[in-house]
N, C-alpha and C. Protein backbone atom coordinates (compact mmCIF):
# COMPACT_ATOMS: atom_id res chain seq x y z
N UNK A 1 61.75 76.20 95.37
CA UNK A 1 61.21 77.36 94.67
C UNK A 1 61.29 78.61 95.54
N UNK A 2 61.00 78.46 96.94
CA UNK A 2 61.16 79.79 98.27
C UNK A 2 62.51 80.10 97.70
N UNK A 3 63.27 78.99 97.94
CA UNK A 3 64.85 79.19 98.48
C UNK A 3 65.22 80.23 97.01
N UNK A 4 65.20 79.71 95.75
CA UNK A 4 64.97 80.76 94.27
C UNK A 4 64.61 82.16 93.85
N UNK A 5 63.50 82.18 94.68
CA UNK A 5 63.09 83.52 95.07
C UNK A 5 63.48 84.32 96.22
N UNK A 6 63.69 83.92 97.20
CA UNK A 6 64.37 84.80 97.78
C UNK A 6 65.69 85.00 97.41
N UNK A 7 66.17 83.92 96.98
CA UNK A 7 67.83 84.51 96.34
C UNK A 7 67.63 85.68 95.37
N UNK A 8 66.60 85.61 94.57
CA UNK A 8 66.62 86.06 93.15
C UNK A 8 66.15 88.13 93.59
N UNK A 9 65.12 87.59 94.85
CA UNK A 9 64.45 89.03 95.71
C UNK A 9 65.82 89.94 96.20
N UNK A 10 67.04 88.96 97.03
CA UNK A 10 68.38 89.43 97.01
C UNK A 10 68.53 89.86 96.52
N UNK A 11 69.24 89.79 95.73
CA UNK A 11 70.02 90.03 94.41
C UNK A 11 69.37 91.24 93.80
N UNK A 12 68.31 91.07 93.40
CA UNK A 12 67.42 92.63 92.83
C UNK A 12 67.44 93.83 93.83
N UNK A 13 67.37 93.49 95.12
CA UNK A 13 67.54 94.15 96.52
C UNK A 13 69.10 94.85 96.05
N UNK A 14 70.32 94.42 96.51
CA UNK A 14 71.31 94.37 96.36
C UNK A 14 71.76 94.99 94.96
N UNK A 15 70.73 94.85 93.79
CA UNK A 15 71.58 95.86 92.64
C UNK A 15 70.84 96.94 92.45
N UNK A 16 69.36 97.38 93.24
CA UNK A 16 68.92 98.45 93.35
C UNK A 16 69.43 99.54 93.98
N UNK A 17 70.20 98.59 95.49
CA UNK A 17 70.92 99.61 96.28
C UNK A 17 72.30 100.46 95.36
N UNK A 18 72.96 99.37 95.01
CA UNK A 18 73.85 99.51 94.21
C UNK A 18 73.92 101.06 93.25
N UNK A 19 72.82 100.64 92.27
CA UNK A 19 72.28 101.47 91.45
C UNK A 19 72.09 103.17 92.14
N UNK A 20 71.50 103.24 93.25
CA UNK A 20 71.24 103.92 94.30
C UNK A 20 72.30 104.87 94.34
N UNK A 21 73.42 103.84 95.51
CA UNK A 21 74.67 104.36 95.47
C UNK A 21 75.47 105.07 94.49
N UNK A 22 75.39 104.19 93.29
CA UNK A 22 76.10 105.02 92.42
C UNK A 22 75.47 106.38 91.87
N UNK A 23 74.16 106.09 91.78
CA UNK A 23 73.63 107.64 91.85
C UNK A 23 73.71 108.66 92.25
N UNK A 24 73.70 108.24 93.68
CA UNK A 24 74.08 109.69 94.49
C UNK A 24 75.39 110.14 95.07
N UNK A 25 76.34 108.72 94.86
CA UNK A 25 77.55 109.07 95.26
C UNK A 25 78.48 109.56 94.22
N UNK A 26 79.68 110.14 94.76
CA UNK A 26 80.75 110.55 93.97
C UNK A 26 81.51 108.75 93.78
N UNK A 27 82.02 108.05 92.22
CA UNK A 27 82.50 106.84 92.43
C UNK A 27 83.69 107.16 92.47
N UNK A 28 84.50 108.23 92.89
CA UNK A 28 85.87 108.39 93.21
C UNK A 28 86.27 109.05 94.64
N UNK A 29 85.24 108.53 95.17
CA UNK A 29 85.14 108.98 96.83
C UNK A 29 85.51 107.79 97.92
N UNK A 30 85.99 108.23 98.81
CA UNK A 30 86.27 107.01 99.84
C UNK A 30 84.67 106.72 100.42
N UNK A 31 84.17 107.88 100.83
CA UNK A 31 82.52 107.36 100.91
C UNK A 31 82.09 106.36 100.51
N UNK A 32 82.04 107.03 98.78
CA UNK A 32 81.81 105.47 97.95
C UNK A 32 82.20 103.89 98.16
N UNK A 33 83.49 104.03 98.40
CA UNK A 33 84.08 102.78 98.17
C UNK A 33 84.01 102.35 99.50
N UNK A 34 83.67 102.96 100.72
CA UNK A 34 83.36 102.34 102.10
C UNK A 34 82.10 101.89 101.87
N UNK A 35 81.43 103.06 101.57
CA UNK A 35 79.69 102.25 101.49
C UNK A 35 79.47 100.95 100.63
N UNK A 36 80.49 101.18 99.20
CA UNK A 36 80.11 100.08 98.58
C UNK A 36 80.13 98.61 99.46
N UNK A 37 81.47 98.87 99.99
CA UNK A 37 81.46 97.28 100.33
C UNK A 37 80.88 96.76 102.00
N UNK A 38 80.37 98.09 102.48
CA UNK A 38 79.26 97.56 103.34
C UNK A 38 77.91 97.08 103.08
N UNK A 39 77.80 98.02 101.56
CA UNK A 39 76.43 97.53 101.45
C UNK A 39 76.64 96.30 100.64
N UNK A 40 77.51 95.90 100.44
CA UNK A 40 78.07 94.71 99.60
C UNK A 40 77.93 93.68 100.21
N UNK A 41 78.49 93.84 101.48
CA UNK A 41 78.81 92.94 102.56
C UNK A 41 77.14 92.60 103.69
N UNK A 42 76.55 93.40 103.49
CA UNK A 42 75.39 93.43 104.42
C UNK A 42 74.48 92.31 102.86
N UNK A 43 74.33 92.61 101.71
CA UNK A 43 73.50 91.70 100.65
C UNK A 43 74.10 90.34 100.39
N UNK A 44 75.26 90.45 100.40
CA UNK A 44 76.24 89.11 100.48
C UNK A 44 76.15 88.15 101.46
N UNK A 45 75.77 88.44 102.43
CA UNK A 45 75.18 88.12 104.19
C UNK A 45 73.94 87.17 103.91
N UNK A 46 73.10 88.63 103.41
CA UNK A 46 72.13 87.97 103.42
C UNK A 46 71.63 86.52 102.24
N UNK A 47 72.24 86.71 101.05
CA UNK A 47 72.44 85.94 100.18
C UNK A 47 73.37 84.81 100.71
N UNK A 48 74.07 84.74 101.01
CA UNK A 48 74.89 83.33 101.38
C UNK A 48 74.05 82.72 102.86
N UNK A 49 73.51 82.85 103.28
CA UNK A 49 72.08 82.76 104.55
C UNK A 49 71.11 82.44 103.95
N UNK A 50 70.64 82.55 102.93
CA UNK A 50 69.27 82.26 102.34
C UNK A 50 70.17 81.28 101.18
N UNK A 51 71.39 81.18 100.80
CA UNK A 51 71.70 79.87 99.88
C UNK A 51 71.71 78.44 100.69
N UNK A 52 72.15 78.40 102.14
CA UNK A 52 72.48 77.12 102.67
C UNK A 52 72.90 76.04 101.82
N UNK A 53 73.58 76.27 101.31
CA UNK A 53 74.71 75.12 100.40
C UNK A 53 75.72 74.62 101.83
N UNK A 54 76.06 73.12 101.15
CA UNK A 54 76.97 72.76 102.28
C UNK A 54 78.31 73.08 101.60
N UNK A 55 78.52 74.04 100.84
CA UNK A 55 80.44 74.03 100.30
C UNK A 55 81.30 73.17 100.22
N UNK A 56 80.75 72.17 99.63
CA UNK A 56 81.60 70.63 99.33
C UNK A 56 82.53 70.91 98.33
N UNK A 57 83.09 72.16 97.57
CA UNK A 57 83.78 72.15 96.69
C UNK A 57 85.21 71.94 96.86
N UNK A 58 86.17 71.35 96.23
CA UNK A 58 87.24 71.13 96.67
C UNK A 58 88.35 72.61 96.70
N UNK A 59 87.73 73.07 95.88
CA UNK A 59 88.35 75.07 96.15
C UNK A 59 88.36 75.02 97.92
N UNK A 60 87.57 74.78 98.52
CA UNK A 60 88.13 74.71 99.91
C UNK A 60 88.68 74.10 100.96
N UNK A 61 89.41 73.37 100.14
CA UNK A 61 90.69 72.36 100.62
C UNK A 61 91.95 72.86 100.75
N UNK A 62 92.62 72.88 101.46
CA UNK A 62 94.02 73.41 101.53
C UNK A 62 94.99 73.04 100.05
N UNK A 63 95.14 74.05 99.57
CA UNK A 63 96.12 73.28 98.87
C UNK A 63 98.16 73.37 98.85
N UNK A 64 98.35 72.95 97.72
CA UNK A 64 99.75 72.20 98.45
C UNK A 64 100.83 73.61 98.40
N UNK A 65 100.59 74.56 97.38
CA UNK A 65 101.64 75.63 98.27
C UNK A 65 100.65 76.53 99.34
N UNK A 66 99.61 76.37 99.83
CA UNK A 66 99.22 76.72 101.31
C UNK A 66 99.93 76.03 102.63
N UNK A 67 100.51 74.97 102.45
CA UNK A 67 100.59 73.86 103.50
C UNK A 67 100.97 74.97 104.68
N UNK A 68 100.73 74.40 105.74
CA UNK A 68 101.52 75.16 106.79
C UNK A 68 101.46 76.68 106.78
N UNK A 69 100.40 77.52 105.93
CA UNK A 69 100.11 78.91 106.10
C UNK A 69 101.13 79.75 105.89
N UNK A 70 102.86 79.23 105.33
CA UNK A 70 103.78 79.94 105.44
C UNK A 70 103.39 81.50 104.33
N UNK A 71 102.60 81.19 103.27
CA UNK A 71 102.62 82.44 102.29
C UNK A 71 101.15 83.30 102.95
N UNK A 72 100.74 82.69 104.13
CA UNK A 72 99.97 84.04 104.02
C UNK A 72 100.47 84.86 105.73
N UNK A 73 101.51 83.91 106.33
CA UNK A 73 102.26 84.39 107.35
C UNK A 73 103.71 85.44 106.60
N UNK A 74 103.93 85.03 105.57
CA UNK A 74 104.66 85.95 104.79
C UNK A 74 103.53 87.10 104.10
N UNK A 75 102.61 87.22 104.52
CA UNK A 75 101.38 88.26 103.88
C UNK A 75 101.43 89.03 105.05
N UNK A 76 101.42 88.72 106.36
CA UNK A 76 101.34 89.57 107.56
C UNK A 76 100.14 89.18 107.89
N UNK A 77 99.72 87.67 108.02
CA UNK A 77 98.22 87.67 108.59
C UNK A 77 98.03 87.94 109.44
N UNK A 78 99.18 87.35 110.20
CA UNK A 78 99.45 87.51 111.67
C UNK A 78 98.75 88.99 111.95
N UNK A 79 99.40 90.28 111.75
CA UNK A 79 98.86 91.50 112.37
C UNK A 79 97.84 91.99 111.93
N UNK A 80 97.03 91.15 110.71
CA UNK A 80 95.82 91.71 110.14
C UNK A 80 94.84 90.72 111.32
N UNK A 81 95.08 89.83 111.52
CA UNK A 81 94.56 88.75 112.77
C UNK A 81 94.65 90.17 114.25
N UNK A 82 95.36 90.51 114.69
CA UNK A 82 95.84 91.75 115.97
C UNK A 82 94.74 92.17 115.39
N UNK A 83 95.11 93.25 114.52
CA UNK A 83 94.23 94.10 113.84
C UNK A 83 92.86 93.98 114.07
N UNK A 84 92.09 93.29 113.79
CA UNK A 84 91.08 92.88 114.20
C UNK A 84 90.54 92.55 115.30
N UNK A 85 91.56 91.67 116.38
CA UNK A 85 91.15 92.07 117.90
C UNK A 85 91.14 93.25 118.03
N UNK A 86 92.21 94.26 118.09
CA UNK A 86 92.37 95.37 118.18
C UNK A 86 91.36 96.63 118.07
N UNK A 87 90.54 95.97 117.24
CA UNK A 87 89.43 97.12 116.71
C UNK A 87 88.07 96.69 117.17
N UNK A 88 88.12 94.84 117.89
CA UNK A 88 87.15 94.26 118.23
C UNK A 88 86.07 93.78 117.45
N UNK A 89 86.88 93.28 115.99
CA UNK A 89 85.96 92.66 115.67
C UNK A 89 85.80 91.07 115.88
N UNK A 90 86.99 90.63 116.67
CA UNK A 90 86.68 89.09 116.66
C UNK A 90 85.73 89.08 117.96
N UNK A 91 85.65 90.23 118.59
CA UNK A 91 84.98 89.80 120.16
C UNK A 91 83.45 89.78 119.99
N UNK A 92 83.25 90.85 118.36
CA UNK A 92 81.60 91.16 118.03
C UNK A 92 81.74 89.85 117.07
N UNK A 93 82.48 89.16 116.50
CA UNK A 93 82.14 87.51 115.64
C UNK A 93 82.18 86.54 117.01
N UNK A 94 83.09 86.38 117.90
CA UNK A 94 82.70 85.44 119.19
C UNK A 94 81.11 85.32 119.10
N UNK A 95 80.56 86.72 119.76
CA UNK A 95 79.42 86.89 120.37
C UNK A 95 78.05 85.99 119.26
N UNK A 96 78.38 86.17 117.61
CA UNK A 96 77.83 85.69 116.82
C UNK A 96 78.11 84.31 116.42
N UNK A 97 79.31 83.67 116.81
CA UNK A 97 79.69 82.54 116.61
C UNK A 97 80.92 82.19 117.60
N UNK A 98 79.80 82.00 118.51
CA UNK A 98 80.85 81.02 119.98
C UNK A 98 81.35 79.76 119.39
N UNK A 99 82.92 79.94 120.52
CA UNK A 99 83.53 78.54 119.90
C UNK A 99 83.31 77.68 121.14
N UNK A 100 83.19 76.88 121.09
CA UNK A 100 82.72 76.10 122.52
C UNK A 100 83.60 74.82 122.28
N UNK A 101 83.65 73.94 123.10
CA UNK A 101 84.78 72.86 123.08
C UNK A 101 83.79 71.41 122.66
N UNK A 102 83.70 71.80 121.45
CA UNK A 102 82.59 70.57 120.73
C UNK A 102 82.85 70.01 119.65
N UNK A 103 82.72 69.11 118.86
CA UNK A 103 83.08 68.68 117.34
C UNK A 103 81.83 69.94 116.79
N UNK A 104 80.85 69.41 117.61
CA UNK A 104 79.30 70.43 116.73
C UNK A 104 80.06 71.74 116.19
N UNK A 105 80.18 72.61 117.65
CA UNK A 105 80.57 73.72 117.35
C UNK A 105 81.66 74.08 117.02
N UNK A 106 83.09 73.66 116.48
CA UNK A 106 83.75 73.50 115.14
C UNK A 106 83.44 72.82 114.00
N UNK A 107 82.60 72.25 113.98
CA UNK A 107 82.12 71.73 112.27
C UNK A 107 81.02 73.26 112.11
N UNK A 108 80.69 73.59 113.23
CA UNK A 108 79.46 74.91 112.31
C UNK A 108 80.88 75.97 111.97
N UNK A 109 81.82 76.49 112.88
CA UNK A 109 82.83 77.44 112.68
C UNK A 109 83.36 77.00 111.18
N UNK A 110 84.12 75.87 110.97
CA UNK A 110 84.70 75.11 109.63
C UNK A 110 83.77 75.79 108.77
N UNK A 111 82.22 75.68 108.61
CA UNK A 111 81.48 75.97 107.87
C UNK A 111 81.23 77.24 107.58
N UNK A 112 81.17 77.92 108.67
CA UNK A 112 81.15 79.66 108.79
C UNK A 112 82.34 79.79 107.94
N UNK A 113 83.50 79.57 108.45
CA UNK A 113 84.92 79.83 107.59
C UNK A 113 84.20 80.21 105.78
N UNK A 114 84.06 78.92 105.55
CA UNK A 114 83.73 78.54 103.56
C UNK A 114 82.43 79.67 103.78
N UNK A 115 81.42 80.08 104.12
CA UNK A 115 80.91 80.88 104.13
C UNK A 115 81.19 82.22 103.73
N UNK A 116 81.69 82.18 104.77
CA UNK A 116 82.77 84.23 105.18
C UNK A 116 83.48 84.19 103.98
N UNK A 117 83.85 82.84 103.04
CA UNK A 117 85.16 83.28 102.02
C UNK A 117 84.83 83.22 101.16
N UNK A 118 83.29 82.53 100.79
CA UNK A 118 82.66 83.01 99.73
C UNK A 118 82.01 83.97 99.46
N UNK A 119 81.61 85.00 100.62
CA UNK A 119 80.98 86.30 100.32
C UNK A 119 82.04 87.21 100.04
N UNK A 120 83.41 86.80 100.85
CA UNK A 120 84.00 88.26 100.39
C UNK A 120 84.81 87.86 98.93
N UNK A 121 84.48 86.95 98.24
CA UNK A 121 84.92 86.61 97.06
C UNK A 121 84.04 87.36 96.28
N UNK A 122 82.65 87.16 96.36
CA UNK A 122 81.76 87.54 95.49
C UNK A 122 82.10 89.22 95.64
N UNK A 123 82.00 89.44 96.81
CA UNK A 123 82.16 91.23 96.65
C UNK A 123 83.19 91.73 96.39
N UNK A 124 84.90 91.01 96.23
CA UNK A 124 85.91 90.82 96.11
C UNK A 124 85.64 91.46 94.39
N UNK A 125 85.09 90.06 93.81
CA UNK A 125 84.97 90.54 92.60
C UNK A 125 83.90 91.87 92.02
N UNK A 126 82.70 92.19 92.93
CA UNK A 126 82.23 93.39 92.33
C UNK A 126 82.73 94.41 92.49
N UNK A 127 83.81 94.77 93.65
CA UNK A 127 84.57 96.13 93.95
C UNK A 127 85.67 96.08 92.98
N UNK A 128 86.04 95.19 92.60
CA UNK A 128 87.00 94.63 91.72
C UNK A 128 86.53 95.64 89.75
N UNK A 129 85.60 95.12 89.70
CA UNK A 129 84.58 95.35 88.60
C UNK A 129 84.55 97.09 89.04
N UNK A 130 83.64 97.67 89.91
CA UNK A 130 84.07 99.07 90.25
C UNK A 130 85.10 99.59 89.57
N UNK A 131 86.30 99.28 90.42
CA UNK A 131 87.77 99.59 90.37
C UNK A 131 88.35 99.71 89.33
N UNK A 132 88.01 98.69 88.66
CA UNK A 132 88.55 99.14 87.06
C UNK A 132 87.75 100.09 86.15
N UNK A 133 86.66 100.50 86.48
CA UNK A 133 85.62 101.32 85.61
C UNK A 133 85.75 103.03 86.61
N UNK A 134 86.29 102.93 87.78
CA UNK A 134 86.84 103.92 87.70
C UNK A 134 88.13 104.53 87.88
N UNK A 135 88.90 103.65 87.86
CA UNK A 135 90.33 103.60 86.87
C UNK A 135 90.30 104.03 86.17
N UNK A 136 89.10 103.42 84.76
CA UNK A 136 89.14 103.67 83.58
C UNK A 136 88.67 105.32 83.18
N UNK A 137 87.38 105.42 83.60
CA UNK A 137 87.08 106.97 84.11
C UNK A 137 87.52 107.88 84.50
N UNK A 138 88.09 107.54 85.93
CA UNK A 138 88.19 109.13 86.33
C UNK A 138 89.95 108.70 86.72
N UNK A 139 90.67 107.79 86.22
CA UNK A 139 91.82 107.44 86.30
C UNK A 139 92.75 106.40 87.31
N UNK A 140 93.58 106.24 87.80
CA UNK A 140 94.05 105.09 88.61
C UNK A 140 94.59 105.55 90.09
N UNK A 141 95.17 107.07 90.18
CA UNK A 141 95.32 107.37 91.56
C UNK A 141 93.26 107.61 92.25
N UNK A 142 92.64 108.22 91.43
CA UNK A 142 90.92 108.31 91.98
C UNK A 142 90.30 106.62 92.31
N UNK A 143 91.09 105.99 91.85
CA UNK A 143 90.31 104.67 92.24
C UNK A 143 91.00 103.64 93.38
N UNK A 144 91.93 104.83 93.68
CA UNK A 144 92.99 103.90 95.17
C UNK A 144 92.09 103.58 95.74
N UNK A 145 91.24 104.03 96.55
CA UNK A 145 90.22 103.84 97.34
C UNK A 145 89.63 102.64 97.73
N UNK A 146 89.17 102.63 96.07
CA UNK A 146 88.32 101.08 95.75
C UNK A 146 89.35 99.96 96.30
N UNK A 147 90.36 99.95 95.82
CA UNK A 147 91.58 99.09 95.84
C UNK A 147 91.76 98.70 97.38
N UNK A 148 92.34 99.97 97.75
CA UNK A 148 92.79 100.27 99.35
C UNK A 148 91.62 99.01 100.32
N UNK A 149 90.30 99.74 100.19
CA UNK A 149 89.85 99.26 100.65
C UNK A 149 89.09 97.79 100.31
N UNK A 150 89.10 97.04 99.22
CA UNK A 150 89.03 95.74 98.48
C UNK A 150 90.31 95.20 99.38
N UNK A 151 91.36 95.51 99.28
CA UNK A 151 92.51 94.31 99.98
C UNK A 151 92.15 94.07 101.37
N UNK A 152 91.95 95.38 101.94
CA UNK A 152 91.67 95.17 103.70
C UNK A 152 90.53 94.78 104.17
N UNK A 153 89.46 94.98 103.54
CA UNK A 153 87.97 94.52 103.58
C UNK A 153 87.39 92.94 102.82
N UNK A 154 88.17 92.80 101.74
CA UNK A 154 87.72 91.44 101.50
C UNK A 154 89.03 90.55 101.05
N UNK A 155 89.71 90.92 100.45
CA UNK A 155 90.96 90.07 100.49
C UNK A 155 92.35 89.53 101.57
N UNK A 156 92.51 90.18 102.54
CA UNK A 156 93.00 89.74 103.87
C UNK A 156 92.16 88.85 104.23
N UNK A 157 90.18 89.13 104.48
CA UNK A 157 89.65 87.77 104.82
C UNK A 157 89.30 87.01 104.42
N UNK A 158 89.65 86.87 102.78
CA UNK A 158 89.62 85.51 102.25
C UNK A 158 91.38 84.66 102.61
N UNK A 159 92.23 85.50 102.85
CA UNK A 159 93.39 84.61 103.51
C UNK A 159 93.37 84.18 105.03
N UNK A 160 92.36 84.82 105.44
CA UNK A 160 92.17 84.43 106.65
C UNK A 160 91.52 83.53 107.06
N UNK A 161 90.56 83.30 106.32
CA UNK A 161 90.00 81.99 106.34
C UNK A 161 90.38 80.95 106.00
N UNK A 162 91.33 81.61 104.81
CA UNK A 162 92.23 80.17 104.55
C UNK A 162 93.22 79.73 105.07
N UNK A 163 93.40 80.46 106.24
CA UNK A 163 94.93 80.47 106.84
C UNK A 163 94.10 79.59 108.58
N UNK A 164 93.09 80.06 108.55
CA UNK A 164 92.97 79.40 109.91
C UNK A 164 91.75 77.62 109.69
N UNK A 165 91.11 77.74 108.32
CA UNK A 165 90.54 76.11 107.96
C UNK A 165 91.16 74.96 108.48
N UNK A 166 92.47 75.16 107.92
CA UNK A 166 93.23 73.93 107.77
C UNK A 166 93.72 73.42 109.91
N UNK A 167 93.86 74.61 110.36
CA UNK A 167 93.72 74.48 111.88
C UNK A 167 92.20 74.55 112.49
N UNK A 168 91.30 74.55 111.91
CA UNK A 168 90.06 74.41 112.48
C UNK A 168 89.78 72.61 112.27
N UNK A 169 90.39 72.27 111.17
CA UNK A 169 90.34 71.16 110.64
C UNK A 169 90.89 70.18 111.57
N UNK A 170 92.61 70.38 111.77
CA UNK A 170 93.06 69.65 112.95
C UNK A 170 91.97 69.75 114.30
N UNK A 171 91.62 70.26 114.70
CA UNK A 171 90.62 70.43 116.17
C UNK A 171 89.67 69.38 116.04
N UNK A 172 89.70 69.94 114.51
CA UNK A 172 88.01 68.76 114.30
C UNK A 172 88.52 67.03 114.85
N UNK A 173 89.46 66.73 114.20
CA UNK A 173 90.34 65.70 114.00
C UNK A 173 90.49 65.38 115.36
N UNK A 174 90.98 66.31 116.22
CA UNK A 174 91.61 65.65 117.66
C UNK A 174 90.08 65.16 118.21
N UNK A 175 89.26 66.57 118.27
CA UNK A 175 87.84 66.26 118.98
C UNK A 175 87.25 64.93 118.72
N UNK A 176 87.08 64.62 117.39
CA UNK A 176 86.26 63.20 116.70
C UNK A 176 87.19 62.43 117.40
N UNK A 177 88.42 62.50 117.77
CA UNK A 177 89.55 61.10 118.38
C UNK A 177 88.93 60.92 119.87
N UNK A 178 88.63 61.93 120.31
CA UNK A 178 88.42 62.02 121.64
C UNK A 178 86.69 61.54 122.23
C-alpha cells in the first residue's frame, strides 16, 4: 500500500511539474525541451526507485537481430559511448554505480542497465507525445528540438543499454564459473 502511494504521490509530483512547465514555458523552445526531459528524467528516477520490480520481462533479453550489437554499432554507439566519457558522464555514473570485480556487483549493474532503459522509455514516450502536439501546433521545423533532443537524451540510451546487457551478461557467466 506505501509502495502505491508513493508511486501514485510521483506521478502527481511529476504531472504538476509538467503542467508548470508548460505554463510558463515557450513549447517550441529548446529551454523547453531541455527542461522537459530533465525534469522527466529527475521523476522517472524517482519513480523507477520507489517501483523496485525485479524486470523479469523477456523485452530484456537480447534478441535475435541484436546478436552481437552489430545494428547498434552500425548506429554509432560506439561514439555516443566517447561522447559520454567525454563530457564525463560515465565517471559521475562510476561514482553512483561502482563496478567492482564481483558476480554481486554485476548482477546490481545488469539490473541498473533494465532500470536506466525503462525510464528513458517512459520519458522516450512522453517527449514523444510533446513532439507531436507541437508539430501539430506550432509546426515540424519548431518541434526539432523535442526530437533533437529525445534521440540523444533517451533513445541512444535505451541502445545503450541494450548494446552493453548482453556483455554484462557474459561477465556474469565467467564470474559464476569462477
Amino acid at each position: 500500500m506505501k509502495k502505491a502511494l508513493n508511486l501514485i504521490l510521483i506521478s502527481i509530483i511529476g504531472i504538476a511539474s509538467i503542467y508548470a512547465l508548460v505554463h510558463y514555458m515557450r513549447l517550441d523552445s529548446f529551454t523547453f525541451a531541455w527542461a522537459l526531459n530533465f525534469l522527466l528524467m529527475l521523476c522517472v528516477l524517482a519513480f523507477t526507485e520507489a517501483l523496485k520490480n525485479p524486470l523479469t520481462s523477456s523485452y530484456y533479453n537480447e534478441k535475435e537481430w541484436e546478436r552481437g550489437g552489430k545494428i547498434y554499432e552500425h548506429l554509432r554507439i560506439n561514439f555516443f559511448r566517447k561522447l559520454l566519457v567525454w563530457i564525463g558522464w560515465e565517471k559521475l555514473n562510476r561514482k553512483s554505480i561502482p563496478i567492482e570485480r564481483s558476480t554481486k556487483s554485476l548482477l546490481d549493474l545488469h539490473y541498473q542497465t533494465k532500470k536506466s532503459e525503462l525510464g528513458h522509455i517512459i520519458i522516450l514516450l512522453i517527449v514523444l507525445g510533446f513532439n507531436v502536439f507541437v508539430a501539430f501546433k506550432f509546426g515540424v521545423l519548431k518541434s526539432l528540438w523535442l526530437l533533437v533532443l529525445n534521440v540523444i537524451l533517451n533513445l541512444y540510451p535505451i541502445f545503450l543499454q541494450r548494446y552493453n546487457r548482453p556483455r554484462i551478461e557474459k561477465a556474469i557467466n565467467l564470474s559464476k564459473r569462477r
